[in-house]
N, C-alpha and C. Protein backbone atom coordinates (compact mmCIF):
# COMPACT_ATOMS: atom_id res chain seq x y z
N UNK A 1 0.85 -1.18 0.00
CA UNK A 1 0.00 0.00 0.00
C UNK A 1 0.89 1.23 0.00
N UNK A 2 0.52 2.20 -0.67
CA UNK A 2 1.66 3.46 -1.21
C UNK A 2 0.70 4.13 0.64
N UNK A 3 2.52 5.03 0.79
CA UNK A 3 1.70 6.13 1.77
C UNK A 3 2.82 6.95 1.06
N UNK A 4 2.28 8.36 2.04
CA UNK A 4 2.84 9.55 1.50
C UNK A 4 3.05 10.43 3.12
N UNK A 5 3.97 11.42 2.84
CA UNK A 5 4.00 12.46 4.63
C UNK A 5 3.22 13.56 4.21
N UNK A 6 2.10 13.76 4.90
CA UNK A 6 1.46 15.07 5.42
C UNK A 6 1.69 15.79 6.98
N UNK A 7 2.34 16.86 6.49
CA UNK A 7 2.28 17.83 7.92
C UNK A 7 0.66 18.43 8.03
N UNK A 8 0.42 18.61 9.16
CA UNK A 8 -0.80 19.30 9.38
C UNK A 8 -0.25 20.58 9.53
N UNK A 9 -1.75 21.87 9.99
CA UNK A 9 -1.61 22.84 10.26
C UNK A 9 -0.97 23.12 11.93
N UNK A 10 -0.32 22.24 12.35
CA UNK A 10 0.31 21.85 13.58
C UNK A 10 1.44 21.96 13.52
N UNK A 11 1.78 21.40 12.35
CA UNK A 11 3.20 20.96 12.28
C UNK A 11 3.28 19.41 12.45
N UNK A 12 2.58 18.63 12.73
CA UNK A 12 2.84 17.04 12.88
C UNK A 12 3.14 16.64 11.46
N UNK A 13 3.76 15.67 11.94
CA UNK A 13 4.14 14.88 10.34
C UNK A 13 3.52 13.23 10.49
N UNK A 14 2.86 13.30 9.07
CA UNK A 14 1.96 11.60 9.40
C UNK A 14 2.57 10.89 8.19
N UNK A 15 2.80 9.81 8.65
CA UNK A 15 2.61 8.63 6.99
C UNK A 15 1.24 8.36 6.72
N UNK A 16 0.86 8.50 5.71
CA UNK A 16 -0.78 8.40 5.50
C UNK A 16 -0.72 7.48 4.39
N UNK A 17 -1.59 6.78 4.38
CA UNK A 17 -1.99 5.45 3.54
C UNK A 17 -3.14 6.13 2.35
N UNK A 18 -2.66 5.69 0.70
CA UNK A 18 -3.55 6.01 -0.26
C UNK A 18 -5.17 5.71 0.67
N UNK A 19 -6.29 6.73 -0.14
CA UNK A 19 -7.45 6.75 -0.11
C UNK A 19 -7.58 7.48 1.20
N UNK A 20 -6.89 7.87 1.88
CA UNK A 20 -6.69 9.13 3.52
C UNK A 20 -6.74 10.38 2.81
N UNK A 21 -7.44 11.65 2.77
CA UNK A 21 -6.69 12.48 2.84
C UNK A 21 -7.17 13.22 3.84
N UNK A 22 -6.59 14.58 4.35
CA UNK A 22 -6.20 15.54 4.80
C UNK A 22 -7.27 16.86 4.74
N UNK A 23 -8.24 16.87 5.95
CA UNK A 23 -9.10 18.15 5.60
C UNK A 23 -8.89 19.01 7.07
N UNK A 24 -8.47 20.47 6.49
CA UNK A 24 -8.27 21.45 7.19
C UNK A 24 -8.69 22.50 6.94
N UNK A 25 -10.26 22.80 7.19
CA UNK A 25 -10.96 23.80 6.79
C UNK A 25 -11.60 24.45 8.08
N UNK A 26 -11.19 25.86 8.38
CA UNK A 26 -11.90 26.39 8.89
C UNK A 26 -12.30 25.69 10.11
N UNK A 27 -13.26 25.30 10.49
CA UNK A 27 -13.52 24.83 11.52
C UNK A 27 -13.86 23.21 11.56
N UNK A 28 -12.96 22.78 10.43
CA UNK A 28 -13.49 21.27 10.24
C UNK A 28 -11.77 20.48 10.08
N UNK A 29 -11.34 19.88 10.88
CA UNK A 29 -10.10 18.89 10.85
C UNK A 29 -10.17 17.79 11.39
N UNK A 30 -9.70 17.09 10.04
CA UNK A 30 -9.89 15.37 10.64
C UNK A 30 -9.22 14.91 8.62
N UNK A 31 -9.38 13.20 8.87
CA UNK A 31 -8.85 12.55 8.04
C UNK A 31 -10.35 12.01 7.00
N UNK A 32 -10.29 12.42 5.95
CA UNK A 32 -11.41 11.90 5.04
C UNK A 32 -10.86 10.31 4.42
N UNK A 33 -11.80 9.38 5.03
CA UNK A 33 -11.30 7.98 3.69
C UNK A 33 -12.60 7.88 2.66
N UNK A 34 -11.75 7.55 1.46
CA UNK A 34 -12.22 7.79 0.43
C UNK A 34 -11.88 6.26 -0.52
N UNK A 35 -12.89 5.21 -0.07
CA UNK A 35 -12.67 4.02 -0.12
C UNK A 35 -13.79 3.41 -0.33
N UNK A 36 -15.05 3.16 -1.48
CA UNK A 36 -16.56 3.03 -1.34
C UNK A 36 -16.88 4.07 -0.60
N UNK A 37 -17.21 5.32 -1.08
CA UNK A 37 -18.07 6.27 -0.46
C UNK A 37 -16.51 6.93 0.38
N UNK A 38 -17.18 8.22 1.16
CA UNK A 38 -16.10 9.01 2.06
C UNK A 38 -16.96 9.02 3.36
N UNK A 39 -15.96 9.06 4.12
CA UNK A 39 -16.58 9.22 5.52
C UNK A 39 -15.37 10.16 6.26
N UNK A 40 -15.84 10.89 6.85
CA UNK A 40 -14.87 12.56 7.72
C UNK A 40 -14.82 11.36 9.30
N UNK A 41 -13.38 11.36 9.73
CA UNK A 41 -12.86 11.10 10.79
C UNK A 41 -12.49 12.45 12.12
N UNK A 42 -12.77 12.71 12.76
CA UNK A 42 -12.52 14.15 12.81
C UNK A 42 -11.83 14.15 14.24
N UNK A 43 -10.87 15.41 14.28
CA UNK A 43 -9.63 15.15 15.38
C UNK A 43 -10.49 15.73 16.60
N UNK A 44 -11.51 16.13 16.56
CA UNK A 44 -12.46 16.83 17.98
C UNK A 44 -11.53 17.60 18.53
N UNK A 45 -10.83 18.42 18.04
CA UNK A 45 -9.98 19.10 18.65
C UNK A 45 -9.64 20.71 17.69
N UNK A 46 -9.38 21.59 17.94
CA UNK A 46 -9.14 22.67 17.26
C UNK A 46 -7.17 22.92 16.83
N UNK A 47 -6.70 22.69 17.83
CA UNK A 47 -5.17 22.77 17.71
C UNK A 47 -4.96 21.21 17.25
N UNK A 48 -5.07 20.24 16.89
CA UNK A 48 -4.96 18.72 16.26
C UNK A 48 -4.04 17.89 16.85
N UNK A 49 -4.88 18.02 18.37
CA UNK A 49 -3.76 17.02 19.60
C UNK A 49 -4.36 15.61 18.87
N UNK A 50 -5.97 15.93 18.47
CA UNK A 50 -6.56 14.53 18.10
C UNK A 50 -6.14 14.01 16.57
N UNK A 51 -5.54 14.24 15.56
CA UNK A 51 -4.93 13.78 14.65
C UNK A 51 -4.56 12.55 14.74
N UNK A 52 -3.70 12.25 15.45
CA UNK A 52 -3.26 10.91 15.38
C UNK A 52 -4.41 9.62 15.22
N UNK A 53 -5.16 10.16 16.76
CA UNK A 53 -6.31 9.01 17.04
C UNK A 53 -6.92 9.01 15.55
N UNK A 54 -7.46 10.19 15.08
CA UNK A 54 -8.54 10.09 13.91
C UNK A 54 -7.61 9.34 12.54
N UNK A 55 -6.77 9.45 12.66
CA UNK A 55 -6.05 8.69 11.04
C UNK A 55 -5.76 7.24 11.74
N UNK A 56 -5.52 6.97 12.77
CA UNK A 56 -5.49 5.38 12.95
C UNK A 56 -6.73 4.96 13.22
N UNK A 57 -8.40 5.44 13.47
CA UNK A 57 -9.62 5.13 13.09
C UNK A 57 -9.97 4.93 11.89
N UNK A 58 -9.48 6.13 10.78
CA UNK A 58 -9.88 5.94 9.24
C UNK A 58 -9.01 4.97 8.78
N UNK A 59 -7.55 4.24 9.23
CA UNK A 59 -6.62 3.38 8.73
C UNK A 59 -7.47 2.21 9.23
N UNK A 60 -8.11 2.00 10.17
CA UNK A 60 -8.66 0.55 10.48
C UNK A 60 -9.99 0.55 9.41
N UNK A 61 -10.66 1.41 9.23
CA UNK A 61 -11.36 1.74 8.61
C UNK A 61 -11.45 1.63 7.27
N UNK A 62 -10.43 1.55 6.64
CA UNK A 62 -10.06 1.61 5.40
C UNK A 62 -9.44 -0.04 4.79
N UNK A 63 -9.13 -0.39 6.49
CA UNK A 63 -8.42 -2.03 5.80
C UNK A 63 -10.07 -2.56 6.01
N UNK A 64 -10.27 -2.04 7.06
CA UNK A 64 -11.72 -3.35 6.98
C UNK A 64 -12.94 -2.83 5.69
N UNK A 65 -12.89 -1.91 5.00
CA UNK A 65 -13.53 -1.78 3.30
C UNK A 65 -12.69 -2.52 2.51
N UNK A 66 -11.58 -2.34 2.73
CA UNK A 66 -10.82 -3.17 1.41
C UNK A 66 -11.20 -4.90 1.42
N UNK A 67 -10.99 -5.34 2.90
CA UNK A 67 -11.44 -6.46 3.31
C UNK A 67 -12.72 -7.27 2.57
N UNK A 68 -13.79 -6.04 2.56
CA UNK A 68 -15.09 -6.49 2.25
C UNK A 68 -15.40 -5.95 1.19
N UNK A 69 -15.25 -4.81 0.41
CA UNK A 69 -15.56 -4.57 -0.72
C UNK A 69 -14.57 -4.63 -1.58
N UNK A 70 -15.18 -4.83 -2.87
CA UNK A 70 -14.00 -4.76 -4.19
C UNK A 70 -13.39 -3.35 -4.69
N UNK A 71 -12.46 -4.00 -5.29
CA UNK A 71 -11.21 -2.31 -5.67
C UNK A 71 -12.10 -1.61 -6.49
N UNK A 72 -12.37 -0.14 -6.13
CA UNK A 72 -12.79 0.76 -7.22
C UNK A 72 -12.12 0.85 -8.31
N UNK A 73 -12.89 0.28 -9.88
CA UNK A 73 -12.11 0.28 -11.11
C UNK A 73 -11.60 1.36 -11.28
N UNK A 74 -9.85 1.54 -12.00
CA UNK A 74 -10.15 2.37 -12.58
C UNK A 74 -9.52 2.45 -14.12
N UNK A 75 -10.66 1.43 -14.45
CA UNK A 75 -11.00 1.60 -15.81
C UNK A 75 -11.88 2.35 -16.40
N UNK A 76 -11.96 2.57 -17.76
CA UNK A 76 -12.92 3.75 -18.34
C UNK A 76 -14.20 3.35 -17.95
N UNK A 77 -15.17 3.95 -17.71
CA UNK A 77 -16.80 3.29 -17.80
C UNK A 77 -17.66 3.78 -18.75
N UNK A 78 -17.16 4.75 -19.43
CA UNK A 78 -18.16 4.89 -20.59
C UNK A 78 -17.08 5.41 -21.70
N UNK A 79 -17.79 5.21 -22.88
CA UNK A 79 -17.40 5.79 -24.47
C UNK A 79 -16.68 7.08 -23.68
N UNK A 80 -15.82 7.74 -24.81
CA UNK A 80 -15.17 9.29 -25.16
C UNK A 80 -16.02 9.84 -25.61
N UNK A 81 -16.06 10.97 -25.08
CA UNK A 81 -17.15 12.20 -25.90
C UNK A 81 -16.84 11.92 -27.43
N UNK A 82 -15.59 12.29 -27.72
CA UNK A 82 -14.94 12.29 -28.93
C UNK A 82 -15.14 10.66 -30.13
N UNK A 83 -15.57 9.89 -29.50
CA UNK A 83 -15.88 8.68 -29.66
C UNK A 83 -17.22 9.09 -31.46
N UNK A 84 -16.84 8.50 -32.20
CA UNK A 84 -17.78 9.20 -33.08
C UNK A 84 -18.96 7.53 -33.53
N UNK A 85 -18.74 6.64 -32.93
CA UNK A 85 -19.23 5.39 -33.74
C UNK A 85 -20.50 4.87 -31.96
N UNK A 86 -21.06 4.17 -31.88
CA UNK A 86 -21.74 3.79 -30.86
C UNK A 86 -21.29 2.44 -30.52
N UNK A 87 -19.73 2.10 -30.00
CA UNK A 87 -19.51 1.04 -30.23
C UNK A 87 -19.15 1.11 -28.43
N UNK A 88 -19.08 0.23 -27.49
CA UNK A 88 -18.70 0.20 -26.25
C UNK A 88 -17.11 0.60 -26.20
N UNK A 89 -16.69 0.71 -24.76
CA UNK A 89 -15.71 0.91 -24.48
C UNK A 89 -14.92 0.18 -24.65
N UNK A 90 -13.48 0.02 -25.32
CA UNK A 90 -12.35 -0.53 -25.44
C UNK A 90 -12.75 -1.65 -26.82
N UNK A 91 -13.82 -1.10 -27.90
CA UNK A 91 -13.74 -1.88 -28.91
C UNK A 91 -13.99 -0.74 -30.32
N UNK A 92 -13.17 -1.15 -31.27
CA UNK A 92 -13.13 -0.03 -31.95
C UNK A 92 -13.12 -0.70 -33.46
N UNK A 93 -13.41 0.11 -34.31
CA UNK A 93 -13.46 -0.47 -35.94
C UNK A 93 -15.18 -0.06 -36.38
N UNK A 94 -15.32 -0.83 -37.42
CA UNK A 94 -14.38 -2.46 -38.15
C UNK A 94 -13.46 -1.47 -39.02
N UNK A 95 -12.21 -1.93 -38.21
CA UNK A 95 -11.36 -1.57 -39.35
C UNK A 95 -10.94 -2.37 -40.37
N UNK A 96 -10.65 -1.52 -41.59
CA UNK A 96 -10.94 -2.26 -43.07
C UNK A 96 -9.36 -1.87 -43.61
N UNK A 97 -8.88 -3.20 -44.09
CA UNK A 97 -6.99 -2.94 -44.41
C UNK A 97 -7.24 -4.05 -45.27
N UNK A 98 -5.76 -4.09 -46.09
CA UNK A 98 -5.67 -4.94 -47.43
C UNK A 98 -4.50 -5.75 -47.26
N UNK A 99 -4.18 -7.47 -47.13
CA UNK A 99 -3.37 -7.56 -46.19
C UNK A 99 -2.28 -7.57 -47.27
N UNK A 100 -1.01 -7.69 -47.17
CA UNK A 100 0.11 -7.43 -48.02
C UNK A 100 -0.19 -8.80 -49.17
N UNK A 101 -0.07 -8.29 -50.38
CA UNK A 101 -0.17 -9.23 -51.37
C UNK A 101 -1.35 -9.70 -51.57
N UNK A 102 -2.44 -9.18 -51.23
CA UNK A 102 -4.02 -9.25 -51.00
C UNK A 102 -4.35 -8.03 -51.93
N UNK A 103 -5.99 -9.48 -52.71
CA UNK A 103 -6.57 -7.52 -53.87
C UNK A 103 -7.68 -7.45 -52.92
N UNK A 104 -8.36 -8.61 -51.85
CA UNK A 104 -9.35 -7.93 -51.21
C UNK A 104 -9.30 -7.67 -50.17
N UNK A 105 -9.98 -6.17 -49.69
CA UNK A 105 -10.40 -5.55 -48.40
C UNK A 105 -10.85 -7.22 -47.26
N UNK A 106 -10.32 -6.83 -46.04
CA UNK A 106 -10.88 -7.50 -45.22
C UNK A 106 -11.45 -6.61 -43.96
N UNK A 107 -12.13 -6.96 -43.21
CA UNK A 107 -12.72 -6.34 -42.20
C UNK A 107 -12.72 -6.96 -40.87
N UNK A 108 -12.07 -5.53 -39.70
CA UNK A 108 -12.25 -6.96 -38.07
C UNK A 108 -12.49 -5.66 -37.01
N UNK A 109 -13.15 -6.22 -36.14
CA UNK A 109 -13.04 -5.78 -35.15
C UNK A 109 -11.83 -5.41 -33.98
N UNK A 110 -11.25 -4.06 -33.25
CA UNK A 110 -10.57 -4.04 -32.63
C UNK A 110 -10.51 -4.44 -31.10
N UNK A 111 -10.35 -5.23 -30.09
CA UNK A 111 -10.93 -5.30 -28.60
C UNK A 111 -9.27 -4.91 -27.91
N UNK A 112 -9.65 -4.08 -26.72
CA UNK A 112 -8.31 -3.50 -26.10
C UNK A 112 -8.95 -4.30 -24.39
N UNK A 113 -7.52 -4.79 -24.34
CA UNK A 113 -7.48 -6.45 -23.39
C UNK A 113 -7.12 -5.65 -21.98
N UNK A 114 -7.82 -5.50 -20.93
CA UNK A 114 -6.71 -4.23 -19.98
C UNK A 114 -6.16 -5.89 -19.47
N UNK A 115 -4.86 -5.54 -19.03
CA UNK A 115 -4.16 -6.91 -17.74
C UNK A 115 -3.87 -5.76 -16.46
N UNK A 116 -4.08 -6.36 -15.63
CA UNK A 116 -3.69 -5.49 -13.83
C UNK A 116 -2.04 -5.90 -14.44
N UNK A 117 -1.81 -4.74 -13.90
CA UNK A 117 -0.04 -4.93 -13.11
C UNK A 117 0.52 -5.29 -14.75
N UNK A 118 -0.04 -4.79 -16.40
CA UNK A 118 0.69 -5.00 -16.97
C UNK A 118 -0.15 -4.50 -17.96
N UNK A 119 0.40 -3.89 -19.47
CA UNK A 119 0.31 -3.11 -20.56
C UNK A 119 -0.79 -3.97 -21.06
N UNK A 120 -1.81 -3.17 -21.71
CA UNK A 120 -3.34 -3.33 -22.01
C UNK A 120 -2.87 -4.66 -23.83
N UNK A 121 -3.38 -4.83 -23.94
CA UNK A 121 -2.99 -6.04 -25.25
C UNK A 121 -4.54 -5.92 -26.27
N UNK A 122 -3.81 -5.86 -27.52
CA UNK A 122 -5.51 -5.51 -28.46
C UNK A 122 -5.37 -7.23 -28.85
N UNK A 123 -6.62 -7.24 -29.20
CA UNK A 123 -6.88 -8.48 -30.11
C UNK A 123 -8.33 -7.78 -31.31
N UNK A 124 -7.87 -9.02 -31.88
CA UNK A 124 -8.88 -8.12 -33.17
C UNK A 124 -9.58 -9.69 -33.46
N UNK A 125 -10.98 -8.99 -34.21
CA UNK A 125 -11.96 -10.74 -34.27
C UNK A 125 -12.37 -10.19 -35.45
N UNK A 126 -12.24 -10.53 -36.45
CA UNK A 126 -12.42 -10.70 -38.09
C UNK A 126 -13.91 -11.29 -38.12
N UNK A 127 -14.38 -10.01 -38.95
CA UNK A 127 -15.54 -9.94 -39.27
C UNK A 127 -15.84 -10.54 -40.54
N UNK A 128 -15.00 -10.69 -42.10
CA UNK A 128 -15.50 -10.87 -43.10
C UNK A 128 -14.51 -9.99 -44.31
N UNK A 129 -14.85 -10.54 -45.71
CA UNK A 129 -13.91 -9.66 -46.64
C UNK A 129 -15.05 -8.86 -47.20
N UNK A 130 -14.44 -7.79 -48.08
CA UNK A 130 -15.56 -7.24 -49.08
C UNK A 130 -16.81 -7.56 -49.23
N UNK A 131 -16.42 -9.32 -50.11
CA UNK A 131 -17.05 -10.17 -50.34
C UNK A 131 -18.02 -10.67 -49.64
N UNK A 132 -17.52 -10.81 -48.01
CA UNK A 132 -18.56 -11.77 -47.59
C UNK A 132 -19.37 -10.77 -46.22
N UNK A 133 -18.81 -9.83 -45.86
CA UNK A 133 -19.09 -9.06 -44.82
C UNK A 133 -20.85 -8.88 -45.06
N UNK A 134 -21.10 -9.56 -43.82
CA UNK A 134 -22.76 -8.59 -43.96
C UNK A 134 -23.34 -7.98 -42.03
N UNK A 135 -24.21 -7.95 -42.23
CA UNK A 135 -24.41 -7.70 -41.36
C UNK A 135 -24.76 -8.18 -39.92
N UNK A 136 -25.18 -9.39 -40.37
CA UNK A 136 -25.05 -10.91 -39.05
C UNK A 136 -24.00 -10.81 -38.82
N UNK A 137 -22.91 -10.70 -40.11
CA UNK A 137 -21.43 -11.29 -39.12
C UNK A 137 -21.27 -10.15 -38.40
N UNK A 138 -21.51 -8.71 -38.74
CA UNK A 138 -20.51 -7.33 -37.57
C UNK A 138 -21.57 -8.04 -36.54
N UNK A 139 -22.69 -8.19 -36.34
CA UNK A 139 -23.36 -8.17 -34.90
C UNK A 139 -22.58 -9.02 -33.96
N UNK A 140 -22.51 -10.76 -34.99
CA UNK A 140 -22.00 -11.69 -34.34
C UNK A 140 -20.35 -11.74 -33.96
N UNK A 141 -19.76 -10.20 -34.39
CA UNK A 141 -18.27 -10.10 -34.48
C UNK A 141 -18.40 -9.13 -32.53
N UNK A 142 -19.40 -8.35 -33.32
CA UNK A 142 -19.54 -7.56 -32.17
C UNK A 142 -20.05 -8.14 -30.55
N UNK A 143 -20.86 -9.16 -31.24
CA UNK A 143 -21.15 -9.85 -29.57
C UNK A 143 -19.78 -10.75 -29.21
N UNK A 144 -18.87 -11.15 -29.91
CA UNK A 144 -17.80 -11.97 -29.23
C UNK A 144 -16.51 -10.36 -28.85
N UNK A 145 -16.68 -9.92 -29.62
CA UNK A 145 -16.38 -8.64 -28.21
C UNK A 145 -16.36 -7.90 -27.75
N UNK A 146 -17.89 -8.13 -27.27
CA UNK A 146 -18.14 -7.58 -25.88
C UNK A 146 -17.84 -8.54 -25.10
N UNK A 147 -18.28 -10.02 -25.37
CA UNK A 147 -17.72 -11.00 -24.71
C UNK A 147 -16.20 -11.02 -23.76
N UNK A 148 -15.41 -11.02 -24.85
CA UNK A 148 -14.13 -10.84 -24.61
C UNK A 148 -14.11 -9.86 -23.71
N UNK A 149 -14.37 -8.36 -24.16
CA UNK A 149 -13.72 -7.44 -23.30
C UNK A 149 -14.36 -7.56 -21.78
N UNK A 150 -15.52 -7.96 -21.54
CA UNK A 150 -16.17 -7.95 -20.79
C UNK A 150 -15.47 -8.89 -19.98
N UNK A 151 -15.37 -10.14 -20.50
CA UNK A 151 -14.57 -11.45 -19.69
C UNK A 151 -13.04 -10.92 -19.05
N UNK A 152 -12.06 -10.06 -19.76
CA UNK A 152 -11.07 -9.22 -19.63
C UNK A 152 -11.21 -8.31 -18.36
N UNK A 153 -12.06 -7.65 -18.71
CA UNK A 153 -12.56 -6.39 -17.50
C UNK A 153 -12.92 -7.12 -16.27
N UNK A 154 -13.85 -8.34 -15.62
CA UNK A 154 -13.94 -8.89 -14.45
C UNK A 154 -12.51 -9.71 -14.41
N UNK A 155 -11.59 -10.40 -14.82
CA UNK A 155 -10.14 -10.63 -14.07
C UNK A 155 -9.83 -9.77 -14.21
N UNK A 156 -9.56 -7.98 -14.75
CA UNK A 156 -8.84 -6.93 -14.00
C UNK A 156 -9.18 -6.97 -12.89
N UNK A 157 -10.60 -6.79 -12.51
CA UNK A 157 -11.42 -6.27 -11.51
C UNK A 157 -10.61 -7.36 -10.17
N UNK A 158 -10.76 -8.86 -10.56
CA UNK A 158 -10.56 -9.48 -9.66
C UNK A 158 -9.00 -9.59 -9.19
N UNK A 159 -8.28 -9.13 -10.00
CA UNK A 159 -6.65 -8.72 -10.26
C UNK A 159 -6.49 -7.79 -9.13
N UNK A 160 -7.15 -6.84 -8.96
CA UNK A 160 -6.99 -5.45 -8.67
C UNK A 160 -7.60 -5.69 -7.38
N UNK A 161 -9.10 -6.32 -6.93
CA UNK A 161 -9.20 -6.43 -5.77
C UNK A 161 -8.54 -7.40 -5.00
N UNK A 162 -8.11 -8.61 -5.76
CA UNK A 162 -6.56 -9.12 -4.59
C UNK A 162 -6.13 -8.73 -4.65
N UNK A 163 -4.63 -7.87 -5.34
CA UNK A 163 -3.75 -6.97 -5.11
C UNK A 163 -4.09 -5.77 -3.80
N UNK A 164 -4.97 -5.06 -3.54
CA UNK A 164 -5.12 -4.00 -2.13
C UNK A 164 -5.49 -5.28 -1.34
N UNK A 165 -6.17 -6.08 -1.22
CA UNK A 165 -6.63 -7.14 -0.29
C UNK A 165 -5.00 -8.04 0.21
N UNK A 166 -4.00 -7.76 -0.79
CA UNK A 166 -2.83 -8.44 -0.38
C UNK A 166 -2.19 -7.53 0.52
N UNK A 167 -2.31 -6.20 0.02
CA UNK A 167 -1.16 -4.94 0.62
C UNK A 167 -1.51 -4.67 1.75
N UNK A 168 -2.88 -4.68 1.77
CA UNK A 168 -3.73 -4.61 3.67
C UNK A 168 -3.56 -5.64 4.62
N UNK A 169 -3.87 -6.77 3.95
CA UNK A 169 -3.18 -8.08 4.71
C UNK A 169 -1.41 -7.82 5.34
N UNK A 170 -0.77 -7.15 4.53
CA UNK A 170 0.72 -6.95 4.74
C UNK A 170 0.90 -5.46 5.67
N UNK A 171 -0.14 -4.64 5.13
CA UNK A 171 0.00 -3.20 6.56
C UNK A 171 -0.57 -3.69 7.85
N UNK A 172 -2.27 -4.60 8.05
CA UNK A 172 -2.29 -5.22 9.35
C UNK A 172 -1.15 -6.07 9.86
N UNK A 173 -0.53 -7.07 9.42
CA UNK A 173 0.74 -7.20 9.58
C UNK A 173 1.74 -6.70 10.12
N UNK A 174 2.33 -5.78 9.55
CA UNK A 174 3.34 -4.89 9.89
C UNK A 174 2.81 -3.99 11.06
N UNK A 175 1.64 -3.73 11.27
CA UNK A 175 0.97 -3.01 12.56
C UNK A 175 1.27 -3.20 13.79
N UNK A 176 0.80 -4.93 13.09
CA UNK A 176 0.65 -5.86 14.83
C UNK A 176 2.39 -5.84 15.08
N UNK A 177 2.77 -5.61 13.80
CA UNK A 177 4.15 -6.22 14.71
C UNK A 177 4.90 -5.12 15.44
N UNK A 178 4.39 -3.65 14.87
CA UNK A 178 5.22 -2.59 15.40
C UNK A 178 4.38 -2.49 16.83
N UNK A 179 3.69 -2.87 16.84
CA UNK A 179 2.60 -2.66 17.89
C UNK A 179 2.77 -3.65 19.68
C-alpha cells in the first residue's frame, strides 16, 4: 500500500496510507477515507492534539472496506465524448486494411485487453472480406467482443481487488508487529 507524509496545520508529520486524505478547513479537521463512499474522521480538537487518534480510526477503517468490498475500477466506464461510432468501451473499428499481397479488403473488429499490473494487449476478431461481410457477421463479431472485453474487465477487476486485499493483509501485519 503506497503512503505519503502530510504535515498538518500543527506541524505534525503523518505517513498516510492512499485513499486518507487531509481536511483542514476552517472549523473542520480530521482525516477523510475515500474508499466506497467518504466518511470525515474528525480530530475533535481545534489545535490537532486529536490527529493521530482520527487517522489510525480511518486506517482501520479503510483495511476493513478493502477487506469487504472490491477495488474501485479504474478503468474507463463509458465511451469518449470524442468517440464518433456507438460502439462500447475498449472496442473499436471495423477496421478495413488490405493484407500485403491481397486484392481484397478484409474487415475486423478491434478489442483492447486491460491486464492489472501489466500493458493493455488488443486483439482483433475478423468480421469478413468485401465479399462476404454482412451484417449478421458485424453483430455476431460484435457480440464476441463484448464478450471478450467484458470477460477481460472482471479478471482486471478481480486482479486489482486481490492486489489492495494483499497490501492490507501486509499493513495489518506490519501493525501488529510494530505494535
Amino acid at each position: 500500500m503506497k503512503f505519503r507524509e502530510v504535515v498538518i496545520f500543527s506541524g505534525q508529520v503523518f505517513q498516510v496510507p492512499q485513499c486518507v486524505q487531509r481536511i483542514d478547513h476552517r472549523a473542520t479537521h480530521g482525516w477523510q477515507l475515500r474508499y466506497g463512499g467518504t466518511k470525515l474522521f474528525s480530530d475533535h480538537t481545534n489545535d490537532g492534539s486529536g490527529a493521530a487518534k482520527a487517522l489510525e480510526l480511518a486506517t482501520r477503517e479503510l483495511l476493513k472496506r478493502i477487506a469487504t468490498m472490491p477495488a474501485p475500477t479504474r478503468l474507463q466506464r463509458g465511451p469518449s465524448q470524442n468517440k464518433s461510432n456507438n460502439l462500447p468501451v475498449g472496442i473499436s473499428g471495423p477496421v478495413v486494411r488490405v493484407r500485403r499481397g491481397g486484392k481484397v479488403r478484409d474487415c475486423s473488429l478491434a478489442v483492447l485487453i486491460p491486464r492489472f499490473g501489466a500493458t493493455p494487449t488488443r486483439r482483433t476478431i475478423y468480421i469478413g472480406t468485401e465479399n462476404t461481410y454482412t451484417t449478421e457477421r458485424f453483430d455476431a463479431a460484435l457480440a464476441r467482443a463484448i464478450e471478450m472485453r467484458s470477460a477481460a474487465e472482471e479478471a482486471y477487476h478481480r486482479a486489482e481487488t486481490r492486489s489492495r486485499r494483499a497490501e492490507a493483509t501486509a499493513l495489518k501485519k506490519a501493525r501488529r508487529a510494530a505494535a
